[in-house]
N, C-alpha and C. Protein backbone atom coordinates (compact mmCIF):
# COMPACT_ATOMS: atom_id res chain seq x y z
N UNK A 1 46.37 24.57 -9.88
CA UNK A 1 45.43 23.48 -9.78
C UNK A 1 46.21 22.18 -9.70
N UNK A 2 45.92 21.41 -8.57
CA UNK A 2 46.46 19.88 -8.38
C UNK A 2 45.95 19.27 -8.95
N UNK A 3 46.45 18.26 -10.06
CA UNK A 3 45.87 17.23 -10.70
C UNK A 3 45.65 15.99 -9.10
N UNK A 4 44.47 15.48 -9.28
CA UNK A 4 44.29 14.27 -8.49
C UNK A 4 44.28 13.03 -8.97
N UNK A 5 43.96 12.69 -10.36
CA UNK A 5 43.92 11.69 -10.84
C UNK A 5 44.20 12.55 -12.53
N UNK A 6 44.38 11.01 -13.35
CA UNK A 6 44.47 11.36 -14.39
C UNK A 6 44.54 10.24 -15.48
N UNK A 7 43.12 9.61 -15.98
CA UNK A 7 43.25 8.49 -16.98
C UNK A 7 42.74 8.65 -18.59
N UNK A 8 43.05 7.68 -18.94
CA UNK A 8 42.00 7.80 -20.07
C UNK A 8 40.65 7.23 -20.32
N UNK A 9 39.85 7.72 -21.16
CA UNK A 9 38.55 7.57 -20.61
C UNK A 9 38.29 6.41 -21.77
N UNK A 10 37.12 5.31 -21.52
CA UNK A 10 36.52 4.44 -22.17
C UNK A 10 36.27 4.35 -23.46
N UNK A 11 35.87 3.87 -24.29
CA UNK A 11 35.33 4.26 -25.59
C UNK A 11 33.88 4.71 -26.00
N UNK A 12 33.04 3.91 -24.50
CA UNK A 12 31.72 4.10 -24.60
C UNK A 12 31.45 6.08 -23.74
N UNK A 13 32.29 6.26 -23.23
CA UNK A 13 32.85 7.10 -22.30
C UNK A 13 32.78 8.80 -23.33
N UNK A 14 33.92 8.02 -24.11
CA UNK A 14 34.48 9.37 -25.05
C UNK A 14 33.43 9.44 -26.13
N UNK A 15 32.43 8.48 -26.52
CA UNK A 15 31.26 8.80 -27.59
C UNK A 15 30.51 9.57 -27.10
N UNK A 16 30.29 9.15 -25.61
CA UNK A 16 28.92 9.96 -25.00
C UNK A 16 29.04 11.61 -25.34
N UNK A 17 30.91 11.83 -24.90
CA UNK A 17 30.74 12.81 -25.33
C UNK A 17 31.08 13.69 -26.61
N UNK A 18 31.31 12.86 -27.29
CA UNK A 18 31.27 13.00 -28.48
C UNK A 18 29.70 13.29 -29.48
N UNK A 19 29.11 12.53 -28.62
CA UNK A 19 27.29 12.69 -28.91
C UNK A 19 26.65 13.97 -28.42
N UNK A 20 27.51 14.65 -27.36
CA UNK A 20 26.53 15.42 -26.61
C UNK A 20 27.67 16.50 -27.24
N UNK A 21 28.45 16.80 -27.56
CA UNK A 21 28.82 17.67 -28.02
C UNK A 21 28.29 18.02 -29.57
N UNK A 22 27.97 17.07 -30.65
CA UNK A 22 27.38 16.90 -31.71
C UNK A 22 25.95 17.74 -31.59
N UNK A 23 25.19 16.76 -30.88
CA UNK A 23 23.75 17.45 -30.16
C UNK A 23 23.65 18.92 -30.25
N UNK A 24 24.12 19.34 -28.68
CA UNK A 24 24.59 20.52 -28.55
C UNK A 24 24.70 21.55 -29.12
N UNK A 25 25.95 21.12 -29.86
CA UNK A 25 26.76 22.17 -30.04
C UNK A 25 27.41 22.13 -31.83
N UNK A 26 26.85 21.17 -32.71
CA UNK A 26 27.20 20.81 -33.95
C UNK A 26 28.65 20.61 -34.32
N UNK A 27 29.35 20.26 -32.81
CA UNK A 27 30.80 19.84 -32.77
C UNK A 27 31.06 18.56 -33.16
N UNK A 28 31.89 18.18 -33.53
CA UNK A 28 33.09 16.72 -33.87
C UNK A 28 34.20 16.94 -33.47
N UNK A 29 34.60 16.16 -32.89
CA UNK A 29 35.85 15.98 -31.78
C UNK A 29 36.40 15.26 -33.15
N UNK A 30 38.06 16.06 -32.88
CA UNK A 30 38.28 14.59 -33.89
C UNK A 30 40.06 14.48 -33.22
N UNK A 31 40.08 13.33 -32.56
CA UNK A 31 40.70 13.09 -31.16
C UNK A 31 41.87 11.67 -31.73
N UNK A 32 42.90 11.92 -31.17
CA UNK A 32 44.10 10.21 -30.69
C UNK A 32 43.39 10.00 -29.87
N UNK A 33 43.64 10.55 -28.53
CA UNK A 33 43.74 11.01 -27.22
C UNK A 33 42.86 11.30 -26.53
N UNK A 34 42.13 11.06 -25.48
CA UNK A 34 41.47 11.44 -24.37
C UNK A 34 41.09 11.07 -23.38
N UNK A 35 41.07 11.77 -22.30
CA UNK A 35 41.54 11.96 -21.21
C UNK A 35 41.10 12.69 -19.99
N UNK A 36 40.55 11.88 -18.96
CA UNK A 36 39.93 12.99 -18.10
C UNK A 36 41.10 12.94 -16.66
N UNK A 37 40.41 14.67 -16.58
CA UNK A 37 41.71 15.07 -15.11
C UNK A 37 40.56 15.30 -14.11
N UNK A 38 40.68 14.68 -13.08
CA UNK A 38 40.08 15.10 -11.97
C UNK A 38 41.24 16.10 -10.95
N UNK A 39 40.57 17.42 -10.22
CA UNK A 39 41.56 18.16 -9.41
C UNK A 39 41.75 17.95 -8.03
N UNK A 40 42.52 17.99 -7.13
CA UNK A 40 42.16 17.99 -5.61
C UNK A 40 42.00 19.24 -4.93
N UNK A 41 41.95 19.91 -5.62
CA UNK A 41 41.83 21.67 -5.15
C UNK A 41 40.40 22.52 -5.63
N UNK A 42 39.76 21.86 -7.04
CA UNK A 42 38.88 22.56 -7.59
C UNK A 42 37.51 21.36 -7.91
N UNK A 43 36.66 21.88 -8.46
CA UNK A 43 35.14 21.03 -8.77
C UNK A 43 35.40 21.05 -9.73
N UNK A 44 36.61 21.38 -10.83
CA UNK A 44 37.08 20.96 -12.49
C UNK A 44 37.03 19.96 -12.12
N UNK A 45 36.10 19.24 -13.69
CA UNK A 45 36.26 18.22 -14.34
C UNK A 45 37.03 18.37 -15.43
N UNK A 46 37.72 18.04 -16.00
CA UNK A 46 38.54 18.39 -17.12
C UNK A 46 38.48 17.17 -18.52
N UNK A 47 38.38 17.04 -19.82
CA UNK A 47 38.56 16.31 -20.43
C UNK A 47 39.64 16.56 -21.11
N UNK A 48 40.97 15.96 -21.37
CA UNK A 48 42.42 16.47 -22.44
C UNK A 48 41.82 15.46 -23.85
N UNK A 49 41.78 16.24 -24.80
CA UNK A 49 41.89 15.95 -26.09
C UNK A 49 43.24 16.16 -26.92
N UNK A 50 43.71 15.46 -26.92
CA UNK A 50 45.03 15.03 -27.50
C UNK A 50 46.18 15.96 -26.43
N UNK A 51 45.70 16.14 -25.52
CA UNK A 51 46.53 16.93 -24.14
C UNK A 51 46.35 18.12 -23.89
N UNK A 52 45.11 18.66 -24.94
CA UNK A 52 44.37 20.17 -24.60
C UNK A 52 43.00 20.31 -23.26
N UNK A 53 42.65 20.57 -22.52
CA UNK A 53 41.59 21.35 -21.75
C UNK A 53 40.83 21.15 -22.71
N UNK A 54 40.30 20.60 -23.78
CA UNK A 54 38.85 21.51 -24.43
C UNK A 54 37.34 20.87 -24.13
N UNK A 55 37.32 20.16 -23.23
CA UNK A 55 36.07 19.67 -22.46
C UNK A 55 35.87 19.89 -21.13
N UNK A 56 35.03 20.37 -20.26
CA UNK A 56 34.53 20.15 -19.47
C UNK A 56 33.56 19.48 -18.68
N UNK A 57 33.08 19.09 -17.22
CA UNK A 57 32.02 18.66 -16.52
C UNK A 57 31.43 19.67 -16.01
N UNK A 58 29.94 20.40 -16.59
CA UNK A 58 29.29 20.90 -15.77
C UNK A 58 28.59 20.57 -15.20
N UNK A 59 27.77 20.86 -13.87
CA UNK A 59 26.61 20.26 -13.40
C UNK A 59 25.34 20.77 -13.77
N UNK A 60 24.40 20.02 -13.85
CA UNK A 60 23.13 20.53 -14.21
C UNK A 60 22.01 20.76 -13.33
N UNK A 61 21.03 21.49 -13.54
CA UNK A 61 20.03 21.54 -12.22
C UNK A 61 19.44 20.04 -11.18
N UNK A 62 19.58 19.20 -12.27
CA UNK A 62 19.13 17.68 -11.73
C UNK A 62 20.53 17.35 -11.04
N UNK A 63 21.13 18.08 -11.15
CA UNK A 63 22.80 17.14 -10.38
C UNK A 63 23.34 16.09 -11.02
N UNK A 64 23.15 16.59 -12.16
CA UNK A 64 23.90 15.40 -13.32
C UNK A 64 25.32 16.36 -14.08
N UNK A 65 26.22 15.63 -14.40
CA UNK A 65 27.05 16.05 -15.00
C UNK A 65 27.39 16.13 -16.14
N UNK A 66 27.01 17.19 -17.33
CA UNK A 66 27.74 17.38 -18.80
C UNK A 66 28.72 17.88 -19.53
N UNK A 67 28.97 17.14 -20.17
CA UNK A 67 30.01 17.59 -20.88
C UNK A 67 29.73 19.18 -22.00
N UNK A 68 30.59 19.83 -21.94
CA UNK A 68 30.37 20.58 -22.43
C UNK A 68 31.52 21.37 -22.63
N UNK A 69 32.50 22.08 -24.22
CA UNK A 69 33.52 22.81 -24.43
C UNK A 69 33.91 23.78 -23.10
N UNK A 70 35.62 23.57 -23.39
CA UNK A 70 36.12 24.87 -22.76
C UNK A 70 36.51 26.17 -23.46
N UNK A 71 37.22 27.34 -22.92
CA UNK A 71 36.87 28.06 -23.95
C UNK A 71 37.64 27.68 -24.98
N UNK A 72 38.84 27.34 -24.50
CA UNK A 72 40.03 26.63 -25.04
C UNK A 72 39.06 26.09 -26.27
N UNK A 73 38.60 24.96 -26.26
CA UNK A 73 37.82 23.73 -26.98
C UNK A 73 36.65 24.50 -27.90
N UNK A 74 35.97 25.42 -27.32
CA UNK A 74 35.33 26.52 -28.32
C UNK A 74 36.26 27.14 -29.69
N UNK A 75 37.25 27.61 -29.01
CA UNK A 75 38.32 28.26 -29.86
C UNK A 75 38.58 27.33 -31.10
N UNK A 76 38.99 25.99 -30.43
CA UNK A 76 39.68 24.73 -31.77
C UNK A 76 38.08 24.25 -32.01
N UNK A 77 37.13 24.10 -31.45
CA UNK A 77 36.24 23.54 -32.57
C UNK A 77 35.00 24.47 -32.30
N UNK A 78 34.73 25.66 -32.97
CA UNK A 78 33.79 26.54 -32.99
C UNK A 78 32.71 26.08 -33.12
N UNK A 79 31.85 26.17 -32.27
CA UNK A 79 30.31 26.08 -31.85
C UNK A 79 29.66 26.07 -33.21
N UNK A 80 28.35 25.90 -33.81
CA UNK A 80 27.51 26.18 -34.69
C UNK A 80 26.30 26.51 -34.17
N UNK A 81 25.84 25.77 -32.49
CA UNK A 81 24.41 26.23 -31.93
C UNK A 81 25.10 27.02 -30.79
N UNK A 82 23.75 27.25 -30.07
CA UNK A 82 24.16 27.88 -28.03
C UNK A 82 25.53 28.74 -28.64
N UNK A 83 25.66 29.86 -29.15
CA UNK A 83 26.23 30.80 -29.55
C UNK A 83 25.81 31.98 -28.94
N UNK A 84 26.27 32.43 -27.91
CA UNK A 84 25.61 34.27 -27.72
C UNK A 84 26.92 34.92 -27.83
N UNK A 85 26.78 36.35 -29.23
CA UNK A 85 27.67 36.79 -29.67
C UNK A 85 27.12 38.32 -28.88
N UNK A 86 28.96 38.88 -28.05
CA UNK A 86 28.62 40.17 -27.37
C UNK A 86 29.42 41.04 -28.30
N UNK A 87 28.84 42.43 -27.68
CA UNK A 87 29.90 43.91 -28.95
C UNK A 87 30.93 44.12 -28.03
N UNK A 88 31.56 45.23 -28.14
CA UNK A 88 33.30 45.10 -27.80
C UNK A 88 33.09 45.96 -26.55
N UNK A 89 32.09 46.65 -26.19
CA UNK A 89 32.05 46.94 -24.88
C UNK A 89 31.98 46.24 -24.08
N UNK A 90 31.53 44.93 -24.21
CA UNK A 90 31.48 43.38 -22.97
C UNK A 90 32.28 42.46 -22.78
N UNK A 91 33.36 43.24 -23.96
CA UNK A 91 34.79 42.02 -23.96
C UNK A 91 35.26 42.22 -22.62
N UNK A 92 36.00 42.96 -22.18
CA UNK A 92 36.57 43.17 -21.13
C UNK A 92 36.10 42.39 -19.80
N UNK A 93 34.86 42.99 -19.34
CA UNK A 93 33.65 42.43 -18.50
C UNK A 93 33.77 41.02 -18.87
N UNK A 94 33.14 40.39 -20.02
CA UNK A 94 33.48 39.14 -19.99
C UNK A 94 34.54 38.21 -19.37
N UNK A 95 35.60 38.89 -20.51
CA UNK A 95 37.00 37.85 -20.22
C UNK A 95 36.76 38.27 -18.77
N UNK A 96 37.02 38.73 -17.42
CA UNK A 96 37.08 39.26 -16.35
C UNK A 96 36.09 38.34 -15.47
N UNK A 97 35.36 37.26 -16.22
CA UNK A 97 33.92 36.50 -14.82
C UNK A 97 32.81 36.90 -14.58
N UNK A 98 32.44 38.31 -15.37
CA UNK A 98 31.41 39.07 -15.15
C UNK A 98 30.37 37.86 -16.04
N UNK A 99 28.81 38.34 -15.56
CA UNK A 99 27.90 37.53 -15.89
C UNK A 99 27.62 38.32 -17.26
N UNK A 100 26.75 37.93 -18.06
CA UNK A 100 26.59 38.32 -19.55
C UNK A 100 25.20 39.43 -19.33
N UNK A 101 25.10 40.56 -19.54
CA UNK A 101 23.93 41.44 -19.65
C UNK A 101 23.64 42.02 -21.10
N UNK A 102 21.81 42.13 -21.07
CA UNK A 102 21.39 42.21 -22.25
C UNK A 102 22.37 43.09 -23.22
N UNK A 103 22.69 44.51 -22.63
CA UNK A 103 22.84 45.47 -23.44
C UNK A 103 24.10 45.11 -24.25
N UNK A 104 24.78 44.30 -23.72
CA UNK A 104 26.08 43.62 -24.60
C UNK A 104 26.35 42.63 -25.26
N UNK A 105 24.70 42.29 -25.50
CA UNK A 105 24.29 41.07 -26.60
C UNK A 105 23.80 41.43 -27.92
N UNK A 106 24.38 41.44 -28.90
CA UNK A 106 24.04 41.81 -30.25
C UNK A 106 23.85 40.50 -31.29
N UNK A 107 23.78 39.21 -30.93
CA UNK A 107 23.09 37.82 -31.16
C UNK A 107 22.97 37.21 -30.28
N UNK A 108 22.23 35.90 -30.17
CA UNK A 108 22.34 34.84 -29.76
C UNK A 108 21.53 33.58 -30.30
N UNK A 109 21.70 32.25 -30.43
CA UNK A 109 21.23 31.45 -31.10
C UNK A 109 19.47 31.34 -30.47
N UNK A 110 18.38 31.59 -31.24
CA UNK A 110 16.92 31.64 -31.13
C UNK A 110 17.06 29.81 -30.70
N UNK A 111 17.54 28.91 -30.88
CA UNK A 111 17.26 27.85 -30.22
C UNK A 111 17.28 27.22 -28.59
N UNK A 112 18.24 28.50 -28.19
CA UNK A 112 18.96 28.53 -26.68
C UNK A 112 17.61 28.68 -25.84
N UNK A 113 17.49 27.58 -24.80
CA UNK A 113 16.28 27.69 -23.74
C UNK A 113 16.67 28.05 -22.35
N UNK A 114 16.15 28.46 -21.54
CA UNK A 114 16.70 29.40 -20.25
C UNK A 114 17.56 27.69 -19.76
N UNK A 115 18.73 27.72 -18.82
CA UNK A 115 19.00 26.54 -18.47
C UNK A 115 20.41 26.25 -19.53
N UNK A 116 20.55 26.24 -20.95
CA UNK A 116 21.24 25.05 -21.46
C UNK A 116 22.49 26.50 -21.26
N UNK A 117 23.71 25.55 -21.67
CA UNK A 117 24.86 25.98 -21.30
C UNK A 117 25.13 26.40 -22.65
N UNK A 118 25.93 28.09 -22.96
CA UNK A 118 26.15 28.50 -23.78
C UNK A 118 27.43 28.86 -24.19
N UNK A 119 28.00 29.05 -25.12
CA UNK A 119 29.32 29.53 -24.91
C UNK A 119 29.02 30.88 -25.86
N UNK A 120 30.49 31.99 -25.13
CA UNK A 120 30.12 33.50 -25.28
C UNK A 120 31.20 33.63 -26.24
N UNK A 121 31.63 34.45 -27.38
CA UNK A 121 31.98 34.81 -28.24
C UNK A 121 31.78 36.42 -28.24
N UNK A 122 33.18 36.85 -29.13
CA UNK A 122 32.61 38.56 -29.10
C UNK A 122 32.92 38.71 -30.88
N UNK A 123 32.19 40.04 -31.74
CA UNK A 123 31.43 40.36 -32.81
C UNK A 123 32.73 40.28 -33.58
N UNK A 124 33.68 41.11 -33.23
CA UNK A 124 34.79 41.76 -33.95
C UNK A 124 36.28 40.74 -34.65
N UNK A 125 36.27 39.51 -34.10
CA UNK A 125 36.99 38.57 -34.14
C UNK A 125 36.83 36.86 -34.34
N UNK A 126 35.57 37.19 -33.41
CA UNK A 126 34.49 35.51 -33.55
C UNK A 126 35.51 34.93 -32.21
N UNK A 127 36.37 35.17 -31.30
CA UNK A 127 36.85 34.60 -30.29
C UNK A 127 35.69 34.17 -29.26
N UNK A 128 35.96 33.08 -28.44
CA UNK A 128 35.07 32.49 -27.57
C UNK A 128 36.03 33.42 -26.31
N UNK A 129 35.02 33.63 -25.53
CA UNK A 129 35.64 34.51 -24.55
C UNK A 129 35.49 33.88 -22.88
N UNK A 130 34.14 33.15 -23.03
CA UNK A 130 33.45 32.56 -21.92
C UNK A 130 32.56 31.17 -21.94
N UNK A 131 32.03 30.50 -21.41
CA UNK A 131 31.39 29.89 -21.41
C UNK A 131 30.07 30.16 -19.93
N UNK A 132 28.74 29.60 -20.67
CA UNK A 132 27.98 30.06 -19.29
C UNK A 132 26.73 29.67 -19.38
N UNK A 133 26.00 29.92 -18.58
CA UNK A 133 24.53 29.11 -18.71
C UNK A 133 22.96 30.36 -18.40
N UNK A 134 22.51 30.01 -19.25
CA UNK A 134 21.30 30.81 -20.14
C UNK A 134 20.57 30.66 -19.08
N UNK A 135 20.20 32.03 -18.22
CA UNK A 135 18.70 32.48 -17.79
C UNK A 135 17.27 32.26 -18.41
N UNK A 136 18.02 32.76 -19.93
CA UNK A 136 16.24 32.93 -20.20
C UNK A 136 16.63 32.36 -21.96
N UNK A 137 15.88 32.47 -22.51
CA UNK A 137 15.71 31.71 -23.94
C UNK A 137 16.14 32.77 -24.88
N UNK A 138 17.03 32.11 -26.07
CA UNK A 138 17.76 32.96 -26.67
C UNK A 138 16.90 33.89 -27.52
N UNK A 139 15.44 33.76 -28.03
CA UNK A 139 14.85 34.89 -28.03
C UNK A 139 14.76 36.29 -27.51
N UNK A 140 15.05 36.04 -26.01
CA UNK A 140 14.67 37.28 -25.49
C UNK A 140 16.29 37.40 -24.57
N UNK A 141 17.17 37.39 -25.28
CA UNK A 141 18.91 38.04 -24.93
C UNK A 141 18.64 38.86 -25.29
N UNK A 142 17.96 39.66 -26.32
CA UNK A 142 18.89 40.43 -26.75
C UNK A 142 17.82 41.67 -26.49
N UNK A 143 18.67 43.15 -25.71
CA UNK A 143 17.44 44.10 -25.07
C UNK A 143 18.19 45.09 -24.39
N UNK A 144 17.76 45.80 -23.51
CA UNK A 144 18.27 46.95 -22.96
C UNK A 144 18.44 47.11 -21.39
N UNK A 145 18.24 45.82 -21.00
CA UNK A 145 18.29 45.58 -19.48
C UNK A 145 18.41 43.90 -19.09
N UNK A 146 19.11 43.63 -18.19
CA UNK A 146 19.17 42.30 -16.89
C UNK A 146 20.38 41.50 -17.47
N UNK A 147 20.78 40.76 -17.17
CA UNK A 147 21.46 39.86 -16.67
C UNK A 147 20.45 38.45 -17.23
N UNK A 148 21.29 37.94 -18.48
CA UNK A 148 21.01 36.52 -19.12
C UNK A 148 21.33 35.66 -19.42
N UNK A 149 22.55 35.71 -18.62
CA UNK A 149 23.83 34.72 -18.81
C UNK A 149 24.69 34.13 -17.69
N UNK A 150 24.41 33.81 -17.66
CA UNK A 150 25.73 33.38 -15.54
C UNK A 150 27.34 32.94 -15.96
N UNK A 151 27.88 33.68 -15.97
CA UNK A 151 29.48 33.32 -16.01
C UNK A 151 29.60 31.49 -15.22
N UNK A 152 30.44 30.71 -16.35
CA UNK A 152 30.89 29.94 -15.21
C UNK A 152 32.45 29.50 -15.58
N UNK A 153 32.60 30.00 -16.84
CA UNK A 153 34.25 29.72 -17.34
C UNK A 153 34.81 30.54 -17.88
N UNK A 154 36.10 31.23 -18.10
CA UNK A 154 36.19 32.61 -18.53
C UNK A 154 37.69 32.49 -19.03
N UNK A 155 37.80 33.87 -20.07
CA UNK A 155 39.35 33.80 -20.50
C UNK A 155 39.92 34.31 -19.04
N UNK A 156 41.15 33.67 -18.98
CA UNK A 156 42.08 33.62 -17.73
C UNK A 156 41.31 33.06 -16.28
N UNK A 157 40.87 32.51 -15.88
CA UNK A 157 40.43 31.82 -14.80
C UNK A 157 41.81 30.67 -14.72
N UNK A 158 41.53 30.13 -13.64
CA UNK A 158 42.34 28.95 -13.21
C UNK A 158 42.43 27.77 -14.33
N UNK A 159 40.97 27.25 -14.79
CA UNK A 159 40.89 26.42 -15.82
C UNK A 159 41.48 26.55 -17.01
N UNK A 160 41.75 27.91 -17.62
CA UNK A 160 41.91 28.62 -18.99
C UNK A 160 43.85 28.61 -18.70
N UNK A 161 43.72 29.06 -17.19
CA UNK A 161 45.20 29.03 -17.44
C UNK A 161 46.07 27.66 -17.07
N UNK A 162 45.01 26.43 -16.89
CA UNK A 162 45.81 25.34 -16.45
C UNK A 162 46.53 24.26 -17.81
N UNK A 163 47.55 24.00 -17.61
CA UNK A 163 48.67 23.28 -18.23
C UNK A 163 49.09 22.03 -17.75
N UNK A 164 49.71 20.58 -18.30
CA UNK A 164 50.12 20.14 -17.27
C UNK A 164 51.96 20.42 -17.68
C-alpha cells in the first residue's frame, strides 16, 4: 500500500472521533499522536494513533464517512458494544474475508441494528478477528442459517498487514 499523503489531524478532527468511537463502541482513545494516511493504491482511510492503524474510514449507506476501529485498534482498545462473538469453527473463515454466517455466531450485542458496523471477535481467546457491517439486528445473529455479517476488514488483509 502507497501512502499518498500523510498529516496530522485537527483537534476538532480527532474528538469527532473520539466521540464516535465512545458512542459506538464504549471506546477512549487515549492518544500523543494522530494521524491520518490517505493511500494512492487503495479506498483506506487510515487513522495512526501514536503510529498504530487502529482507526479507520468506512463509508456508510448515505456516502458519508465513519470512523470506526481496526482490527489492530479492536485488539488495543476492546469494544464494549457492536460485539459479534464467533466459535472456533469460523475462526479460520473469518480471519480469511469470508462474510460472518449465523451458524458461527454464538453472541452478539442485542443493541446491533441491521447497517451499523461491527467488529468480530472469536469465544476461545476474546481476539478481534474482523471487522464488518450487520445485515440484520443483533437479535436475530444468532441461528442456523444465512449470512449476517459482510466482511470488510480482516486478520491479514493489506490494511492489517500495513506498516510504515
Amino acid at each position: 500500500m502507497e501512502v499518498k499523503s500523510r498529516h496530522h489531524l485537527r483537534a476538532d478532527d480527532v474528538a469527532e472521533i473520539e466521540d464516535a468511537l465512545a458512542e459506538r463502541l464504549g471506546v477512549e482513545l487515549d492518544a500523543d499522536t494522530v494521524e491520518k494516511v490517505e493511500f494512492a493504491d487503495s479506498d483506506w482511510d487510515v487513522v495512526l494513533v501514536d503510529g498504530e492503524p487502529l482507526v479507520l474510514y468506512v463509508e456508510n449507506d448515505a456516502g458519508e464517512r465513519e470512523p470506526f476501529l481496526t482490527v489492530q485498534g479492536a485488539n488495543a482498545y476492546p469494544p464494549g458494544r457492536n460485539v459479534v462473538t464467533v466459535d472456533a469453527g469460523a475462526v479460520s473463515f473469518v480471519s480469511d474475508g469470508a462474510d460472518v454466517m449465523r451458524p458461527g455466531i454464538v453472541e452478539a450485542d442485542d443493541a446491533i441494528e441491521a447497517g451499523d458496523l461491527v467488529a468480530i471477535d472469536e469465544e476461545s481467546h476474546g481476539k478481534f478477528l474482523a471487522i464488518g457491517r450487520a445485515r440484520v439486528d443483533g437479535t436475530d445473529m444468532v441461528g442456523d442459517s444465512g449470512k449476517v455479517v459482510d466482511s470488510i476488514h480482516h486478520v491479514g488483509d493489506d490494511l492489517f498487514e500495513f506498516s510504515l
